[in-house]
C-alpha atoms as a PDB file:
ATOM      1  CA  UNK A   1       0.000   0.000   0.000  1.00  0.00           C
ATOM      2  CA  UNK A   2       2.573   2.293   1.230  1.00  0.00           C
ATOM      3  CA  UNK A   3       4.459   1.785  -2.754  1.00  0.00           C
ATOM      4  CA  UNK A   4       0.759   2.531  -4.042  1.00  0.00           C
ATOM      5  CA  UNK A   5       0.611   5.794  -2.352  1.00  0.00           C
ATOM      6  CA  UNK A   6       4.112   6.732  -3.549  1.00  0.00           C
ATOM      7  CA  UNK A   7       3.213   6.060  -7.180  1.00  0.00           C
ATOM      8  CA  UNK A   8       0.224   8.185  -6.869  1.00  0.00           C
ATOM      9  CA  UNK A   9       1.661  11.001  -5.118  1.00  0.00           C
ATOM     10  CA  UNK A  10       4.735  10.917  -7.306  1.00  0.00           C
ATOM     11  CA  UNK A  11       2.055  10.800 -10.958  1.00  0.00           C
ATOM     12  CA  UNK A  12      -0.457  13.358  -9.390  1.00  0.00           C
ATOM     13  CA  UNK A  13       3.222  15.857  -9.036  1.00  0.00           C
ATOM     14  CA  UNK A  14       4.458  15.188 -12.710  1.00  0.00           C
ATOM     15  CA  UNK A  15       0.402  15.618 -13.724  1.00  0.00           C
ATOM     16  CA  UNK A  16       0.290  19.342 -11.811  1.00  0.00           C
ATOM     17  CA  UNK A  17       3.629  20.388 -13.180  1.00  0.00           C
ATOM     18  CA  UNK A  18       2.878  19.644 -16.751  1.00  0.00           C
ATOM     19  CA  UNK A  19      -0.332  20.767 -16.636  1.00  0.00           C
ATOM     20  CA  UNK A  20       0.758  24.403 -14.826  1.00  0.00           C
ATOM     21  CA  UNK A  21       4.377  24.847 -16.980  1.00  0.00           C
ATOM     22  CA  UNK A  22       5.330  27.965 -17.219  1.00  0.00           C
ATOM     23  CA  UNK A  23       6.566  27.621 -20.949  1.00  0.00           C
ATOM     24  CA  UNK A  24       3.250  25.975 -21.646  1.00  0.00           C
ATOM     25  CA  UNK A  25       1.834  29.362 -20.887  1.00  0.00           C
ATOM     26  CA  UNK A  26       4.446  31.389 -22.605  1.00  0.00           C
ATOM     27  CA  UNK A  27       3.867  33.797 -25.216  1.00  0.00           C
ATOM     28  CA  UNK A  28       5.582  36.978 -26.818  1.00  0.00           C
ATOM     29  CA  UNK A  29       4.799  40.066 -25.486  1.00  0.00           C
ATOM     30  CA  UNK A  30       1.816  42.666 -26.434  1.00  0.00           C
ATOM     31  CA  UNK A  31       2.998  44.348 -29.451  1.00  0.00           C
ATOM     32  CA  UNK A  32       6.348  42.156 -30.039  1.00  0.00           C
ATOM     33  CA  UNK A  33       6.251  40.553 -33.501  1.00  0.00           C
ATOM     34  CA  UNK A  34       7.554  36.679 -33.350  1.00  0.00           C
ATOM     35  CA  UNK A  35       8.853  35.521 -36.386  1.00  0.00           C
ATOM     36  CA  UNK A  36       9.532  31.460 -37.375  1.00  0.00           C
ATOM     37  CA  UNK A  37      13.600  31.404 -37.155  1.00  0.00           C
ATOM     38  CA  UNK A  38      13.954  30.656 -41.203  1.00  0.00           C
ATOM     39  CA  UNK A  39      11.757  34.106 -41.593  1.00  0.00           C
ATOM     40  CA  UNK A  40      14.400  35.868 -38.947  1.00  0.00           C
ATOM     41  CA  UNK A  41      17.257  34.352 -40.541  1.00  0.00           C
ATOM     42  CA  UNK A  42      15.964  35.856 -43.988  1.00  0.00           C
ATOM     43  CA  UNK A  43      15.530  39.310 -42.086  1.00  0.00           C
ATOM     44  CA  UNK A  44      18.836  39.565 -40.801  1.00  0.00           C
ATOM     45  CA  UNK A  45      20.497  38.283 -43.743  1.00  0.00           C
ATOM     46  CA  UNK A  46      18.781  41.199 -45.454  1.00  0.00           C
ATOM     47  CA  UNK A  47      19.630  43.915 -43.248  1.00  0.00           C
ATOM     48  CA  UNK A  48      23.436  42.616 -43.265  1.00  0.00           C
ATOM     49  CA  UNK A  49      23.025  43.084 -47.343  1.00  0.00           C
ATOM     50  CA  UNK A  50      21.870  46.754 -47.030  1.00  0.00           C
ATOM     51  CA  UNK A  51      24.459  47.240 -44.441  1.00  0.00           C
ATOM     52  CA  UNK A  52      26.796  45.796 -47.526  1.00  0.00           C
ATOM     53  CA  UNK A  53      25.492  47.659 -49.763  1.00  0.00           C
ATOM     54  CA  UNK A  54      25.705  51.076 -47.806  1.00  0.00           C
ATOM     55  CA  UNK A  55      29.451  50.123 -47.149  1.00  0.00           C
ATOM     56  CA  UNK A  56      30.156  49.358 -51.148  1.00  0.00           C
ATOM     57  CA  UNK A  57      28.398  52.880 -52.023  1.00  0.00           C
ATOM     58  CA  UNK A  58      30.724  54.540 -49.802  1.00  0.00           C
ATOM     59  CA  UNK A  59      27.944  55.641 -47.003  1.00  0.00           C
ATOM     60  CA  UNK A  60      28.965  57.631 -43.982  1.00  0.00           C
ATOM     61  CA  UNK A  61      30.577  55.857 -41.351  1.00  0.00           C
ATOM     62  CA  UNK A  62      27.888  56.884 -38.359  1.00  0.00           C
ATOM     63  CA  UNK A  63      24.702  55.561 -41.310  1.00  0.00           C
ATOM     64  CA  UNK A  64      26.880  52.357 -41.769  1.00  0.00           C
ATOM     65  CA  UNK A  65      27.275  51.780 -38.193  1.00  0.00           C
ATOM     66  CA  UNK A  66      24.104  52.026 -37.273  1.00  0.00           C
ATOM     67  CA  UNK A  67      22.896  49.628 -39.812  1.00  0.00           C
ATOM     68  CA  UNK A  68      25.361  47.149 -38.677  1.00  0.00           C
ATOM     69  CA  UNK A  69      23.708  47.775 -35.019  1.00  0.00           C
ATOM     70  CA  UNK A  70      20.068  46.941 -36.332  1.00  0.00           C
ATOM     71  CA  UNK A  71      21.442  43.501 -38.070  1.00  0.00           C
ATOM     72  CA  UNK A  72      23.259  43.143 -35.099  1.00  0.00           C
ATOM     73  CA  UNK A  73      19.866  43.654 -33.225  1.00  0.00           C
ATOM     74  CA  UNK A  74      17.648  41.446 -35.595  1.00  0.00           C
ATOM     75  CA  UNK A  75      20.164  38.527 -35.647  1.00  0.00           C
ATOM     76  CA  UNK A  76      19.294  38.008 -31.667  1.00  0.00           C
ATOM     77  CA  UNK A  77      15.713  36.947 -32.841  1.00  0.00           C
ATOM     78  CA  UNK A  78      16.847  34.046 -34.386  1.00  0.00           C
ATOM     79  CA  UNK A  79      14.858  30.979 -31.977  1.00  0.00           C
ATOM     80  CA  UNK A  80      16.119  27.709 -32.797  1.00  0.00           C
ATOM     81  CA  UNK A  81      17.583  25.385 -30.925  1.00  0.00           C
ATOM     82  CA  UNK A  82      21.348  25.484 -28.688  1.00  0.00           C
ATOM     83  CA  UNK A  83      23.264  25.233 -31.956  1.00  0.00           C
ATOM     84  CA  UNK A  84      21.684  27.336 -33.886  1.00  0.00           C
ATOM     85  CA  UNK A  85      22.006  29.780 -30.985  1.00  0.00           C
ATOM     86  CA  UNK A  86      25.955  28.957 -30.998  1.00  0.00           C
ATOM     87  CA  UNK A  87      26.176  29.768 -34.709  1.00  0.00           C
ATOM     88  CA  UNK A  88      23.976  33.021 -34.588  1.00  0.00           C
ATOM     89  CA  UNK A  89      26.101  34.207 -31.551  1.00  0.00           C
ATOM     90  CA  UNK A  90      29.282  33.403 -33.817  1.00  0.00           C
ATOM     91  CA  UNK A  91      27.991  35.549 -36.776  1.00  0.00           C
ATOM     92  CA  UNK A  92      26.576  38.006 -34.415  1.00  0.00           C
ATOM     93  CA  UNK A  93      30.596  38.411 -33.470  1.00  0.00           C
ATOM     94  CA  UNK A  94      31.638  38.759 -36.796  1.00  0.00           C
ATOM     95  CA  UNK A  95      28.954  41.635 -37.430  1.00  0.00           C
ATOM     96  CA  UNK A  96      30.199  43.270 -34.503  1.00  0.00           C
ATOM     97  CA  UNK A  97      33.629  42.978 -35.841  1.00  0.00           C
ATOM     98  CA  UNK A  98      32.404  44.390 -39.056  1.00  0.00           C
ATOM     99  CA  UNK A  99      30.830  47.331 -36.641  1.00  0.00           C
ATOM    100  CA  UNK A 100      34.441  48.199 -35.126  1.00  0.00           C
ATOM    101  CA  UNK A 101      35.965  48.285 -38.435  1.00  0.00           C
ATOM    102  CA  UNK A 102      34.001  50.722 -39.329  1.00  0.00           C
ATOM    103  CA  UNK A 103      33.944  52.819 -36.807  1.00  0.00           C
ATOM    104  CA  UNK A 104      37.804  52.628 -37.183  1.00  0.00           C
ATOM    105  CA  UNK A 105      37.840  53.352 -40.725  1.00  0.00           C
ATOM    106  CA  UNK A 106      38.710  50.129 -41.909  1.00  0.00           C
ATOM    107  CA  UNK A 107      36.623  49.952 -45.162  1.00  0.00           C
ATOM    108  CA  UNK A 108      37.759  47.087 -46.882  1.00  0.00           C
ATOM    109  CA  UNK A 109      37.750  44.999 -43.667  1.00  0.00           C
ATOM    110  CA  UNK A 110      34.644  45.852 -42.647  1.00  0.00           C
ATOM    111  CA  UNK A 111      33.160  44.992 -46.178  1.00  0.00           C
ATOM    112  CA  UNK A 112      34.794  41.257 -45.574  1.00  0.00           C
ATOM    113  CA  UNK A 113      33.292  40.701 -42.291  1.00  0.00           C
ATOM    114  CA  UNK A 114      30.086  41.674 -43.101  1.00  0.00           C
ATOM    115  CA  UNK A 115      30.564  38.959 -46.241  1.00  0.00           C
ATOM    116  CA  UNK A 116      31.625  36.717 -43.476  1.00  0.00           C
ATOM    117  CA  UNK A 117      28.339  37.748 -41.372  1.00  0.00           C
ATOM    118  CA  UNK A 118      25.981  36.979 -44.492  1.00  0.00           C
ATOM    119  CA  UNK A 119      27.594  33.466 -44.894  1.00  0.00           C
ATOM    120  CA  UNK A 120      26.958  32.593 -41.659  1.00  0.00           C
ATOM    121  CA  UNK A 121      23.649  34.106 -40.839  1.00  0.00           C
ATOM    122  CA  UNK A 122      22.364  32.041 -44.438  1.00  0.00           C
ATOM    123  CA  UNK A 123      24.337  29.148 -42.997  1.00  0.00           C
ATOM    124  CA  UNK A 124      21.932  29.033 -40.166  1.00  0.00           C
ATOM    125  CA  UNK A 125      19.135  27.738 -42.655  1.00  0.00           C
ATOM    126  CA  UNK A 126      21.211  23.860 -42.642  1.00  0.00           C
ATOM    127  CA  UNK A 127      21.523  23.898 -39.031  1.00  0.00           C
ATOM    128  CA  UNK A 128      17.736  24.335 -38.756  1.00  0.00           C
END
């Protein structure tokens, strides 16, 4: 009897704790926009082109850098899994590399780690 009880109590715990999970409950926030990761992983990938582009055309420095900061933003959106969020935070390094070359000046540099950034934001799609 007293291995009966034990079962019991022990199923009627995992029972309330699945049915009460927080995460079972959670949702994005009033007004937050929650994309599917392939859709954020487009997104970023598309603001680290127009930071590109704004780089190749020769765009001021402060313009460039703050594009850089909104890819750099959008690329944290990106909800996979642990390894995709390993590889995001890798090409979120190499955009913020990109950032610091540009704020030093470093043109051509900048224009290669942002090429490096696109690559690995797009390779995000196999991990997936």
């Amino acid at each position: 009897m007293k291995i009966l009880k034990k079962i019991a109590l022990a199923a009627v715990v995992a029972a309330s704790l699945g049915a009460v999970s927080t995460t079972s409950f959670a949702e994005a926030d009033a007004g937050r926009i929650v994309f599917a990761p392939t859709q954020a992983i487009d997104i970023t990938a598309g603001k680290i082109q127009v930071a590109l582009d704004a780089l190749i055309a020769g765009g001021d420095a402060e313009a460039v850098s703050k594009l850089i900061k909104d890819a750099s933003d959008s690329i944290k959106e990106i909800n996979a899994s642990d390894s995709v969020f390993r590889a995001s935070t890798k090409a979120n390094n190499i955009i913020k590399a990109a950032r610091n070359h540009v704020k030093e000046g470093s043109v051509q540099q900048a224009e290669q780690e942002l090429r490096n950034a696109l690559k690995a934001t797009l390779d995000l799609k196999s991990i997936l």
